[in-house]
Structure formats: structure tokens, C-alpha cells
N, C-alpha and C. Protein backbone atom coordinates (compact mmCIF):
# COMPACT_ATOMS: atom_id res chain seq x y z
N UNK A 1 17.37 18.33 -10.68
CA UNK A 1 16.63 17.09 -10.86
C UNK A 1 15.15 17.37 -11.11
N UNK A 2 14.84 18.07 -10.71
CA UNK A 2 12.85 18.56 -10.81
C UNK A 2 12.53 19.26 -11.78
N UNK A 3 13.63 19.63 -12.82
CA UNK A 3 13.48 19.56 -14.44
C UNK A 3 13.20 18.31 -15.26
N UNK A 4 14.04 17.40 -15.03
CA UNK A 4 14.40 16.30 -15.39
C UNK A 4 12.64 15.55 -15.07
N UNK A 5 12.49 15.49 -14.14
CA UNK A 5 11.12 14.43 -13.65
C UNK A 5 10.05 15.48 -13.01
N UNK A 6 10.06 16.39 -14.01
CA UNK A 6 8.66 16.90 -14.45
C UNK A 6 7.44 16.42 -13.61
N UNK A 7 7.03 15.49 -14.30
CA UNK A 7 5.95 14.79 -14.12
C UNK A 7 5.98 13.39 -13.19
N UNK A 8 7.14 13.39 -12.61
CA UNK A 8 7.40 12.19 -11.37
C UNK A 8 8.35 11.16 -11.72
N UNK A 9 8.27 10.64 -10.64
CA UNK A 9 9.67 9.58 -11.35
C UNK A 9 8.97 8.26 -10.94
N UNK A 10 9.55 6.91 -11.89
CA UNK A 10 9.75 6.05 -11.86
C UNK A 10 10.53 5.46 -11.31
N UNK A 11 10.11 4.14 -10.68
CA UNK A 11 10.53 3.58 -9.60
C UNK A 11 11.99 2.76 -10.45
N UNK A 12 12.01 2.86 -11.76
CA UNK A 12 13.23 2.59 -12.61
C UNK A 12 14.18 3.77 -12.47
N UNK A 13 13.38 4.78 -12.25
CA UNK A 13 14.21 6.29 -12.34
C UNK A 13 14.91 6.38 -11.47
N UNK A 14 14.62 6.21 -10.11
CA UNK A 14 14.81 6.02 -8.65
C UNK A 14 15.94 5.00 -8.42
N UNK A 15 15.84 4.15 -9.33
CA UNK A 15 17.36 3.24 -9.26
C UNK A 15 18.21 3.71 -9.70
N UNK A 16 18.30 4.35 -11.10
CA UNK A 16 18.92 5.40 -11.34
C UNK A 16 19.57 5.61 -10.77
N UNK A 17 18.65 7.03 -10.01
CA UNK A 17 19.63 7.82 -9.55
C UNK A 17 20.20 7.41 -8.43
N UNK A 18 19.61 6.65 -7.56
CA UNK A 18 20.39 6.10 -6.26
C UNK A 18 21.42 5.50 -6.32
N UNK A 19 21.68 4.42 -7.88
CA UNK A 19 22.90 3.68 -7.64
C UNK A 19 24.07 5.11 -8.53
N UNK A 20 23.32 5.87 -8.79
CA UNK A 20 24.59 7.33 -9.29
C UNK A 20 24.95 7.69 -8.05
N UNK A 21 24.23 7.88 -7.34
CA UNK A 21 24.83 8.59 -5.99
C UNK A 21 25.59 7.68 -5.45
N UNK A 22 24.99 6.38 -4.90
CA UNK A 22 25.95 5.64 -4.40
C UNK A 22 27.10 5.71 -4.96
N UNK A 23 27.43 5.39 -6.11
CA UNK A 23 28.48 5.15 -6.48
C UNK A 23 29.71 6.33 -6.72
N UNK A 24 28.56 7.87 -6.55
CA UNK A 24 29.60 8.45 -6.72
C UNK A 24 30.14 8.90 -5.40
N UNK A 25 31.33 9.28 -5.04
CA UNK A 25 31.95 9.28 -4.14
C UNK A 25 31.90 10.41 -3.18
N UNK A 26 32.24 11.32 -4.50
CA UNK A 26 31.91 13.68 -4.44
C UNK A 26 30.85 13.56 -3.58
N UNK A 27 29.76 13.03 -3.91
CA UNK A 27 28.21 13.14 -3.76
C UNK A 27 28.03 12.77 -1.97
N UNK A 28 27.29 14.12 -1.29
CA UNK A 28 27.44 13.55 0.46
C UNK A 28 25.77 13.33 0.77
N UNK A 29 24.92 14.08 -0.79
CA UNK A 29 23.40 14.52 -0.50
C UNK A 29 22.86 14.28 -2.29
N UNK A 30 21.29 13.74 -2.10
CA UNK A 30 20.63 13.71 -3.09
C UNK A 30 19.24 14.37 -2.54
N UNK A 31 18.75 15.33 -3.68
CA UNK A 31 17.35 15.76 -3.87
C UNK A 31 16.70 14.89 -4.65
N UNK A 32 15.41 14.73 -4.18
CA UNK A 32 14.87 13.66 -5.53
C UNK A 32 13.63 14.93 -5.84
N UNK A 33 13.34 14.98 -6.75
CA UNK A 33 11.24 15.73 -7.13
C UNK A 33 10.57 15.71 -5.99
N UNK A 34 9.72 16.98 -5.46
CA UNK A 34 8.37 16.24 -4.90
C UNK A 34 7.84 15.22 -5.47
N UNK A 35 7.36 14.62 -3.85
CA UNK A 35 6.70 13.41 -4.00
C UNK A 35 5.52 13.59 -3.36
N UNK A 36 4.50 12.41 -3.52
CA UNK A 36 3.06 12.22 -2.42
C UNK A 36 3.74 11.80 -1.29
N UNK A 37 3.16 11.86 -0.06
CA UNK A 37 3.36 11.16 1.01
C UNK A 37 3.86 9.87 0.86
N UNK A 38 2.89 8.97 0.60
CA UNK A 38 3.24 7.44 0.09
C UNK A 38 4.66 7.12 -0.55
N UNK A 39 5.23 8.03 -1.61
CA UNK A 39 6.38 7.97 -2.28
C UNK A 39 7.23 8.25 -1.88
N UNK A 40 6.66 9.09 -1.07
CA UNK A 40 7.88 9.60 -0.27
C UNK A 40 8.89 8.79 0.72
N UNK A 41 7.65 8.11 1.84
CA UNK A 41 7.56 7.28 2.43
C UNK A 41 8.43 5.96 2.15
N UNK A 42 8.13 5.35 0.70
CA UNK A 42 8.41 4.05 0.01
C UNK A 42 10.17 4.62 -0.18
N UNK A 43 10.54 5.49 -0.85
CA UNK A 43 11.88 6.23 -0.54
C UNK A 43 12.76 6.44 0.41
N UNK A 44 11.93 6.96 2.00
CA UNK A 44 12.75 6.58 2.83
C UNK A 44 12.97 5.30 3.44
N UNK A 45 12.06 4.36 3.48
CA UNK A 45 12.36 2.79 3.38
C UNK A 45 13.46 2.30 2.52
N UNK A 46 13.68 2.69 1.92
CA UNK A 46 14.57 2.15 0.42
C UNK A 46 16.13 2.76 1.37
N UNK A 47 15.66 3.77 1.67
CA UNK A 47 17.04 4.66 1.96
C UNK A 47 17.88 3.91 3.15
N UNK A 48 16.68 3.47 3.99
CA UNK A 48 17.15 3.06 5.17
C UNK A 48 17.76 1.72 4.92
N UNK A 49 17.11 1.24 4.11
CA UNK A 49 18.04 -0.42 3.93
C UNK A 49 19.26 -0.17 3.61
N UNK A 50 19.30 1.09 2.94
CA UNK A 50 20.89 1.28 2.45
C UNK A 50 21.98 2.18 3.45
N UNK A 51 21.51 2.03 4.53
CA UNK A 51 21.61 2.87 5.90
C UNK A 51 22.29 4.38 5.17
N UNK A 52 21.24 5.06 4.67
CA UNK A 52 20.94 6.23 4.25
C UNK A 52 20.14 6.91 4.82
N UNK A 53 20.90 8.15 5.88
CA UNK A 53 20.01 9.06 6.42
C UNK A 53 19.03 9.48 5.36
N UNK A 54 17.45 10.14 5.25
CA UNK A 54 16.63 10.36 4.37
C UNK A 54 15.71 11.55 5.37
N UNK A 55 15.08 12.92 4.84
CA UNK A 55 14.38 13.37 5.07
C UNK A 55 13.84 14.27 4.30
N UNK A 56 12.99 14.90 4.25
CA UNK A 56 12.15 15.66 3.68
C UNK A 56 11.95 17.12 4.01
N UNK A 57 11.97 18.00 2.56
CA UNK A 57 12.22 19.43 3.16
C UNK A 57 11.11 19.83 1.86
N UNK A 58 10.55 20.92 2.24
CA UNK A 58 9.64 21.92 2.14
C UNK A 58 8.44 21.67 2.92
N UNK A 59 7.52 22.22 2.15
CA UNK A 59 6.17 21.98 2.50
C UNK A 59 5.02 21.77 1.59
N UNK A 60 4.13 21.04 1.87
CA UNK A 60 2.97 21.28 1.07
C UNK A 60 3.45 20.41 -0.06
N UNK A 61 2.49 20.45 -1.35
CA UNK A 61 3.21 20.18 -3.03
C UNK A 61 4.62 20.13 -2.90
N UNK A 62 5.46 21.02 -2.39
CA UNK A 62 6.71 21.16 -2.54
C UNK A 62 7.94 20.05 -1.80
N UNK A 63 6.72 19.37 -1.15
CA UNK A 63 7.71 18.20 -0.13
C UNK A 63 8.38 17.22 -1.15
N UNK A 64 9.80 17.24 -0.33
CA UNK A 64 10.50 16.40 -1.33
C UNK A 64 11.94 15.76 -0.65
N UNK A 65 11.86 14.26 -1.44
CA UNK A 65 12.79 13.78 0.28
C UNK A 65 14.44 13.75 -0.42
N UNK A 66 15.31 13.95 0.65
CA UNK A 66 16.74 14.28 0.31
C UNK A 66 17.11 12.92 0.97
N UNK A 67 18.21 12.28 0.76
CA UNK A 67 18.98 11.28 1.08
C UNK A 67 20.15 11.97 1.39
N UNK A 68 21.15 11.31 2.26
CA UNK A 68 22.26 12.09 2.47
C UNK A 68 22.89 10.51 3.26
N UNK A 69 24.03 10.49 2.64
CA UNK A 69 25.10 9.45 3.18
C UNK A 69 25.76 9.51 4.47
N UNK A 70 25.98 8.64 5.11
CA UNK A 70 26.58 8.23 6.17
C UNK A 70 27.89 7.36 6.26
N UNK A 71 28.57 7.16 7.10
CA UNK A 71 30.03 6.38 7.62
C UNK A 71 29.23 4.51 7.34
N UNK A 72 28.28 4.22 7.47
CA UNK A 72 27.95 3.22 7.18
C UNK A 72 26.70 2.81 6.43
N UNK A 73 26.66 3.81 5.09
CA UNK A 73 26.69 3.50 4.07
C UNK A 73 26.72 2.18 3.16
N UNK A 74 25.60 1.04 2.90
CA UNK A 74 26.36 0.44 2.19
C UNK A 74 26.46 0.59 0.40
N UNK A 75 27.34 -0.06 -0.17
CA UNK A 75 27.47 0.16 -1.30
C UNK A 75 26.53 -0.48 -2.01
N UNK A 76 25.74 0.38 -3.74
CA UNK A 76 25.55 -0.48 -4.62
C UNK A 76 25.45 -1.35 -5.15
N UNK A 77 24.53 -2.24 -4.98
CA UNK A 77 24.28 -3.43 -5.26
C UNK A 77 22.89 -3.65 -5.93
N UNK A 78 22.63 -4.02 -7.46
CA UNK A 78 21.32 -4.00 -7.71
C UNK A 78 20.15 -5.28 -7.17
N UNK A 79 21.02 -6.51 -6.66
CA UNK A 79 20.44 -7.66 -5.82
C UNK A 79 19.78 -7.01 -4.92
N UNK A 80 20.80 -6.10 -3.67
CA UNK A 80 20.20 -5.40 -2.42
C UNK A 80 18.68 -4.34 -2.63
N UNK A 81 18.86 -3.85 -4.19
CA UNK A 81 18.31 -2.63 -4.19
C UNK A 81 16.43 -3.39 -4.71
N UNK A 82 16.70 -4.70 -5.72
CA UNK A 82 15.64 -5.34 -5.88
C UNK A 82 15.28 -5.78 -4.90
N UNK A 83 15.89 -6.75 -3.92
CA UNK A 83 15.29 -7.11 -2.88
C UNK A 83 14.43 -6.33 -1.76
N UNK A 84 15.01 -4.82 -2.07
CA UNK A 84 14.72 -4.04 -0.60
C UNK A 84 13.55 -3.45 -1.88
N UNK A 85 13.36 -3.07 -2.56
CA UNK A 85 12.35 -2.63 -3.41
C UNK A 85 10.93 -3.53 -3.33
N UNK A 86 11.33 -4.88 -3.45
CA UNK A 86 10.38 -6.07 -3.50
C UNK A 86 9.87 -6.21 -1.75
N UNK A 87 10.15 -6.11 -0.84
CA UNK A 87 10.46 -5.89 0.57
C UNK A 87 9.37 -4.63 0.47
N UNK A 88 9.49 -3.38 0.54
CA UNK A 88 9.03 -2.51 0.49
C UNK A 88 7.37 -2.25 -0.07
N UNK A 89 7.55 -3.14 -1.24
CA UNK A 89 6.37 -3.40 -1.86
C UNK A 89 6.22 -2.58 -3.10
N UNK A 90 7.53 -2.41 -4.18
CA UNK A 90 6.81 -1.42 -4.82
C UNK A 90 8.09 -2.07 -6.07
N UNK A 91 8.46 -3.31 -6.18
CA UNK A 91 9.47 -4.27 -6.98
C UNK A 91 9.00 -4.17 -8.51
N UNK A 92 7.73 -3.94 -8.75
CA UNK A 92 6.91 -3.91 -10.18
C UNK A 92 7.23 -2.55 -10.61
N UNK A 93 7.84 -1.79 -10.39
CA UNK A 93 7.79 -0.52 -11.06
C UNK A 93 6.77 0.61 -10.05
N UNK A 94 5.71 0.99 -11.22
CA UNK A 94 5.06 1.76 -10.63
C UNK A 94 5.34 3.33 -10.81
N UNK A 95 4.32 4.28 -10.53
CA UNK A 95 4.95 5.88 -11.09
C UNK A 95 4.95 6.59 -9.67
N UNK A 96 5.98 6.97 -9.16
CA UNK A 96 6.07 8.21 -7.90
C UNK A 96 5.71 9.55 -9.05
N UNK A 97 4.09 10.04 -8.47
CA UNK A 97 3.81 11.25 -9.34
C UNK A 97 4.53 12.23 -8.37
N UNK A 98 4.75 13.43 -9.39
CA UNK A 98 5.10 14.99 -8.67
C UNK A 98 4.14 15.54 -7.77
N UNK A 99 4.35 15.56 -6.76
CA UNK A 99 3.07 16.31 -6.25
C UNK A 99 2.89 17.90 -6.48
N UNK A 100 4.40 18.29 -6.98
CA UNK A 100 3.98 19.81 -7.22
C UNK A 100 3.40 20.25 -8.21
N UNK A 101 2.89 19.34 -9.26
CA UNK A 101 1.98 19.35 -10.42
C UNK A 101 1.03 18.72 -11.22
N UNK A 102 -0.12 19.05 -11.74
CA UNK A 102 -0.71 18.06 -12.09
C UNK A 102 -0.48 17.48 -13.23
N UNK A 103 -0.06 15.82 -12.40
CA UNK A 103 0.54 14.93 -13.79
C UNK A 103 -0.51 14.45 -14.82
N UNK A 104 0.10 14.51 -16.01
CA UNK A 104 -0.62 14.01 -17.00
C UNK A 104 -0.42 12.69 -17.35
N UNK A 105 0.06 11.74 -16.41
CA UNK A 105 0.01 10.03 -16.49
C UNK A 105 -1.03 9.59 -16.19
N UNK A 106 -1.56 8.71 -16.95
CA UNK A 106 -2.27 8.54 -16.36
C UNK A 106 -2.35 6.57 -15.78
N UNK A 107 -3.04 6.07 -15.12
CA UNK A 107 -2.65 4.63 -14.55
C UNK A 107 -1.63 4.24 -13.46
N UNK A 108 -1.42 5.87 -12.92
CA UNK A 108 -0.25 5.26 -11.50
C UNK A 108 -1.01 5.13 -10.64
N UNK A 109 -2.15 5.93 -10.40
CA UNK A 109 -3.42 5.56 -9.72
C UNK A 109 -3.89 4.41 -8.82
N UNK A 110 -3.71 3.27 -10.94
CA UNK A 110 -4.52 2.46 -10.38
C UNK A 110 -3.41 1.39 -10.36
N UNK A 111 -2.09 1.70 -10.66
CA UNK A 111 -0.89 0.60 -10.08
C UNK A 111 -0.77 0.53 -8.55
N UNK A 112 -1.01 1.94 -8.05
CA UNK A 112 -1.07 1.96 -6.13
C UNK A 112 -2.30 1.13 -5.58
N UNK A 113 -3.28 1.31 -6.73
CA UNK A 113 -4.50 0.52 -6.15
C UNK A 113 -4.55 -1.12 -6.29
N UNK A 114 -3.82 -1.27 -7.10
CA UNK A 114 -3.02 -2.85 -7.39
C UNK A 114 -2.96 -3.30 -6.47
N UNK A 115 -1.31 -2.73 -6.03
CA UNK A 115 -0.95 -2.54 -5.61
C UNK A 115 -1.68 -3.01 -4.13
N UNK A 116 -1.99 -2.22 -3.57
CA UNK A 116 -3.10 -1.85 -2.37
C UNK A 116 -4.03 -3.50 -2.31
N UNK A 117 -4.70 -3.80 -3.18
CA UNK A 117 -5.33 -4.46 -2.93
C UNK A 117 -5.18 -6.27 -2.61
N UNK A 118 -3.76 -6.43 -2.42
CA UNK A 118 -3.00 -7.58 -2.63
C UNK A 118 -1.92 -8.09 -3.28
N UNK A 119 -1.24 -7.33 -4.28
CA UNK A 119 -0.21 -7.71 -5.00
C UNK A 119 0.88 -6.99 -4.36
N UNK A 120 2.17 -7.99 -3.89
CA UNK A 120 3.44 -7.73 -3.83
C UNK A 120 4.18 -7.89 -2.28
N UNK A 121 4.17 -6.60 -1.41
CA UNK A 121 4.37 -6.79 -0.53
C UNK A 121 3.90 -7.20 0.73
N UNK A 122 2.72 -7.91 0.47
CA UNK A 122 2.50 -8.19 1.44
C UNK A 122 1.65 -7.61 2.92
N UNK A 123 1.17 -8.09 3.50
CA UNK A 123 0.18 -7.16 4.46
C UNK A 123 -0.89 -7.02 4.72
N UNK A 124 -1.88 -6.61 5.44
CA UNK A 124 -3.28 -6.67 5.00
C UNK A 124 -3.98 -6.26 3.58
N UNK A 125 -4.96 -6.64 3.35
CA UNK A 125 -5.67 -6.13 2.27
C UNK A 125 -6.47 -4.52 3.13
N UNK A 126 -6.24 -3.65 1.14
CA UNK A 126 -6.63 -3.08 1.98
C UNK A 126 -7.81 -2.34 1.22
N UNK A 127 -8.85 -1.81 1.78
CA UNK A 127 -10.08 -2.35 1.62
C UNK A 127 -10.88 -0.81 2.02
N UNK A 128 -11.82 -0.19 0.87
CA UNK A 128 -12.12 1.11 0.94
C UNK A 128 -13.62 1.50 1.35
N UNK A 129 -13.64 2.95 1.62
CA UNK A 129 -15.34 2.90 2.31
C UNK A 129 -16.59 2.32 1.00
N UNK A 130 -17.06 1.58 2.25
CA UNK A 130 -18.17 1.18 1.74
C UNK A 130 -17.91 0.13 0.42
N UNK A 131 -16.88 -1.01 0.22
CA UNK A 131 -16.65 -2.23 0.01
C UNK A 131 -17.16 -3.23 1.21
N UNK A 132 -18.12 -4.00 0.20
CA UNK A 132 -18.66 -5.10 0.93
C UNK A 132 -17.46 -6.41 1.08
N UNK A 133 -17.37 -7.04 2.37
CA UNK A 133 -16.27 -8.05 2.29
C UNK A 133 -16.82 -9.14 3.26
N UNK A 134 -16.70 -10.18 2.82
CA UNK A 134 -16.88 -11.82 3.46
C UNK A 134 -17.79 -12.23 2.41
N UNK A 135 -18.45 -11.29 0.98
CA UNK A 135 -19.41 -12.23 0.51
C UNK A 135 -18.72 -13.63 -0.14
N UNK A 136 -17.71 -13.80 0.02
CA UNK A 136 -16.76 -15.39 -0.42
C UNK A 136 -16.70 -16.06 0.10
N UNK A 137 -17.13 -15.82 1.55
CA UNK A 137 -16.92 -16.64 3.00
C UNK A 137 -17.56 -18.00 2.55
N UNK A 138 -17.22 -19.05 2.94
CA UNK A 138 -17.22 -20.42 2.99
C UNK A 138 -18.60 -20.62 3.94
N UNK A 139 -19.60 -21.61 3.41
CA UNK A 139 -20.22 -21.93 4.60
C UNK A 139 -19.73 -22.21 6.01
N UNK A 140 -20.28 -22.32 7.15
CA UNK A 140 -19.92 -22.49 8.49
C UNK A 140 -19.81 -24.57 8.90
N UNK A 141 -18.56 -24.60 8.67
CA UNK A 141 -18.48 -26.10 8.68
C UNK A 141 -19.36 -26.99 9.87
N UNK A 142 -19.93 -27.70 9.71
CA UNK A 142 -20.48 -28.84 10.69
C UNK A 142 -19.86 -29.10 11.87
N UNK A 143 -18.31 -28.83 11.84
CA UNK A 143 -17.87 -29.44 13.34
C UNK A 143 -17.89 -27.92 14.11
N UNK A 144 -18.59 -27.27 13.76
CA UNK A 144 -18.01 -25.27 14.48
C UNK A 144 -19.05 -25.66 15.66
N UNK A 145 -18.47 -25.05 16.78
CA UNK A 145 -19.34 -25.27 17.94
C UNK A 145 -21.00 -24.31 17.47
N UNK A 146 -20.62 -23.15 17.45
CA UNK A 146 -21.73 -22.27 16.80
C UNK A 146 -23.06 -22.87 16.13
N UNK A 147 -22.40 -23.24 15.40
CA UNK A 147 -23.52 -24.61 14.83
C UNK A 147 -24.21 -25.51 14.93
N UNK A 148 -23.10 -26.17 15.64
CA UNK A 148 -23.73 -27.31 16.82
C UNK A 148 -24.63 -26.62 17.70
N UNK A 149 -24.49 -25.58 18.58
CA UNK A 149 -25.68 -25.22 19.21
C UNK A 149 -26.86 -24.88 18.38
N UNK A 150 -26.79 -24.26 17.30
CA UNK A 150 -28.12 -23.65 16.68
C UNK A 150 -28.68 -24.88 16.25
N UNK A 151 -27.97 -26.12 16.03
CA UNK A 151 -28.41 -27.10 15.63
C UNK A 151 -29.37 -27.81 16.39
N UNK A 152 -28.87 -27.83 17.75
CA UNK A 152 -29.00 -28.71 19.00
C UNK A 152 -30.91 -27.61 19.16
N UNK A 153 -30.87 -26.56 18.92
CA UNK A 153 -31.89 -25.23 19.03
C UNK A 153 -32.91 -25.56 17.99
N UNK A 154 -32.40 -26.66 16.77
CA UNK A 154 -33.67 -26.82 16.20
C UNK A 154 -33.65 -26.26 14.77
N UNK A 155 -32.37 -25.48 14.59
CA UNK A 155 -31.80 -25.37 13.29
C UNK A 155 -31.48 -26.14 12.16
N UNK A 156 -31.62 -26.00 10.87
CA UNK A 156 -31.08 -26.66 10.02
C UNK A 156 -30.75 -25.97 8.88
N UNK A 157 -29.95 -26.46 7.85
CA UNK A 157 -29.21 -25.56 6.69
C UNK A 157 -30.17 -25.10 5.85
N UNK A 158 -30.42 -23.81 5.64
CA UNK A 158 -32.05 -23.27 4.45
C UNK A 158 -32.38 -22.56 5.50
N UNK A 159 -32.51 -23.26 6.99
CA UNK A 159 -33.80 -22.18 7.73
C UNK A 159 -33.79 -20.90 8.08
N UNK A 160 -34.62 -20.07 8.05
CA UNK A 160 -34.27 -18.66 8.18
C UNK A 160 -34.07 -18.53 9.76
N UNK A 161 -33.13 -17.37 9.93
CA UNK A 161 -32.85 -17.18 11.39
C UNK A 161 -33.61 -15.70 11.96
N UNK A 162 -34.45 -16.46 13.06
CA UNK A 162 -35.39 -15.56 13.76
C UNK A 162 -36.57 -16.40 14.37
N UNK A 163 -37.98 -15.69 14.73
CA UNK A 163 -38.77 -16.35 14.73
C UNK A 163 -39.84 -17.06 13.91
N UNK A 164 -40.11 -18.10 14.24
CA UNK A 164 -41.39 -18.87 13.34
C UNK A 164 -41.74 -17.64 13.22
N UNK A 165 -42.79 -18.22 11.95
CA UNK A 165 -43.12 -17.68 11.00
C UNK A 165 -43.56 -15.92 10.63
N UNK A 166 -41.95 -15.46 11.38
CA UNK A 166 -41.83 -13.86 10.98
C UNK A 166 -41.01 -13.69 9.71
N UNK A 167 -40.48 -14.99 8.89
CA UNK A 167 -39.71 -14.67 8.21
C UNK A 167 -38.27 -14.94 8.75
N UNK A 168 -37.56 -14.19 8.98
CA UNK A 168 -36.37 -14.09 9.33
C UNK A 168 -35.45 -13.78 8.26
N UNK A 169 -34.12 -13.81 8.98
CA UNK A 169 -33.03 -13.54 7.86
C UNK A 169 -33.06 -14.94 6.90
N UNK A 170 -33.25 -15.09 5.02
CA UNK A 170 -32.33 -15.84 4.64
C UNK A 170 -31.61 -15.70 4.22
N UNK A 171 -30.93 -14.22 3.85
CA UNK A 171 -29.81 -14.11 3.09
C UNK A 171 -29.16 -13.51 3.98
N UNK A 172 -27.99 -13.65 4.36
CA UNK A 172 -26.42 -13.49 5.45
C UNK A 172 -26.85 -11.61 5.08
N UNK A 173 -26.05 -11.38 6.25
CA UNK A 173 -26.14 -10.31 6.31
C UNK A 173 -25.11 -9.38 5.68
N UNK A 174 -24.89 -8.23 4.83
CA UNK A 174 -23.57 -7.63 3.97
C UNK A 174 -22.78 -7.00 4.94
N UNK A 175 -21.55 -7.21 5.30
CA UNK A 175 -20.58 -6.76 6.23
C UNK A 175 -19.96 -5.53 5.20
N UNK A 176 -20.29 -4.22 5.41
CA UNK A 176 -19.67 -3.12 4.18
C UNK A 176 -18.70 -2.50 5.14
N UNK A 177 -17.79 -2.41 5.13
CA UNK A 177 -16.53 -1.58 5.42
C UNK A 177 -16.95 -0.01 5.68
N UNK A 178 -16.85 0.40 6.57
CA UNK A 178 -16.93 1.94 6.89
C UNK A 178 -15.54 2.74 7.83
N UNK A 179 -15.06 3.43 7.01
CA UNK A 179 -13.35 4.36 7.39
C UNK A 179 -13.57 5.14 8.04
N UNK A 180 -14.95 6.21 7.63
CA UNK A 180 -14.70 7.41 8.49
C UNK A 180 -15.51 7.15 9.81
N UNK A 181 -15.75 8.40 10.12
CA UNK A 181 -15.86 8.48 11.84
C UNK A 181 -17.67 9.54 12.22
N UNK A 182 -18.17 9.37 10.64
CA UNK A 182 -19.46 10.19 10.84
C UNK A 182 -20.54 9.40 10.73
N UNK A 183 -20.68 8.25 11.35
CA UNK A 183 -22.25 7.34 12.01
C UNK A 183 -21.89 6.32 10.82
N UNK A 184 -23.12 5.81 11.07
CA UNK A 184 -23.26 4.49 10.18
C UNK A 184 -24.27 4.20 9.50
N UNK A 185 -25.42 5.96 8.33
CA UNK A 185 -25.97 5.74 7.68
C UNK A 185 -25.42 5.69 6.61
């Protein structure tokens, strides 16, 4: 098979071969290509809906996940296999690259980043270092207690927050997203 998908497989490819195996009978084990982590991952999800033992053997580039059938097994079904695909989050297609080589596709990238950022399955957004987020935020409605006090304090909508005449904040402050774990310049 890691002749065949060279350069990674498609999540069309992947139906493929799963409903071949399923269906064939001989068959007790499937190898699929190295995969990335992520693909890998999205694979053994898939496997498990189909109560398909699934694990992964080598190392490094070379990781690559095997499926292997069980007594309760279910059968082939391309309804089950869309649904659990769409479930999973990955129903649009999409490219599982090789990790044991560098692919020359290019745009699977930015289908994971699609992907990632709200389309499909569902979940948090998800959101990279140093992306600014809330600048969409809605003003702070009139009935918010918050308000009511700053109000009750002498506040009103325009005024800058701080002291007379130091200025103060008028523009909200940028909430930027930070992942790693080395300070906060």
C-alpha cells in the first residue's frame, strides 16, 4: 500500500480501502501509509465506530496505523462510514499527507486549517499564538450589572476608563491569544 499513496491518502482513498477490507472476508489486518499524528488519530476514530481494533506501528516518519478486525466487527455501510467521517470531522475530504516524505501537495495544510478554524465537526474554535480574539464582541448591554455599577460611578458610553483627566483607556483593550509557556512579551 505505501507504493500506491506515495504522497498520502485521501480521505476518498481511505474509504476505499476500508470498505475493501471490510468486505473482504480473507482479510483479518490492514496497513494504511504513514500518517501525521492528526491522521492518524482521525483513522483510529473511524476504526472504532466500526468496532475495529486500530494501532500504530513504527516510529518516527514511519508511524503508520494498522486496523485489524474483530468478532464484532460491523459491516460496510457507506451511510455508517459518512456519518462517522462527518462525526469525526473530516466528511469534506481533505489530504492525510505521508509523513515519511515530503509531499508535494500542496493546500492540505490549509484544508486542516479550515478545517480547525470552524468548519464541520464541531468543537471549539481553534485559535493560534498571537491571534487577537473578542475584537467582534458586541457592546456591553444596558441591563449587565457591570454597567450598571460603572454607571451608578459616574460613567457613560465614550468616557474613557481611568482617572480625570489622565486620559484613560478609549479603545478596549486587544485580548491576543498566547500557547506557549515562555512569559508574556
Amino acid at each position: 500500500m505505501n507504493q500506491r499513496y506515495t504522497e498520502g491518502i485521501t480521505m476518498s482513498q481511505v474509504r476505499f480501502e476500508l470498505q475493501d477490507f471490510l468486505e473482504e472476508d480473507e482479510m483479518t489486518t490492514k496497513a494504511f501509509p504513514p500518517m501525521l499524528k492528526n491522521d492518524r488519530k482521525v483513522l483510529h476514530e473511524i476504526a472504532n465506530h466500526f468496532n475495529l481494533k486500530s494501532k500504530s506501528v513504527g516510529s518516527g516518519k514511519n508511524r503508520a496505523p494498522v486496523l485489524i478486525k474483530t468478532s464484532r466487527t460491523i459491516e460496510w455501510s457507506s451511510e455508517h462510514f459518512s456519518r462517522v467521517s462527518n462525526f469525526v470531522g473530516r466528511g469534506g475530504g481533505g489530504y492525510m499527507k505521508n509523513s515519511s516524505k515530503k509531499s508535494r501537495v500542496t493546500g492540505a495544510s490549509e484544508v486542516r486549517r479550515t478545517r480547525a478554524m470552524g468548519g464541520g465537526g464541531g468543537g471549539a474554535a481553534a485559535y493560534r499564538n498571537g491571534d487577537v480574539v473578542g475584537h467582534n464582541a458586541s457592546e456591553i448591554p444596558a441591563t449587565n450589572f457591570g454597567r450598571k455599577l460603572m454607571e451608578k460611578m459616574g460613567w457613560a458610553a465614550g468616557m474613557s476608563l481611568g482617572k480625570e483627566g489622565s486620559g484613560g483607556l478609549l479603545v478596549p483593550v486587544q485580548a491576543t491569544v498566547k500557547s506557549g509557556k515562555a512569559g508574556l512579551g
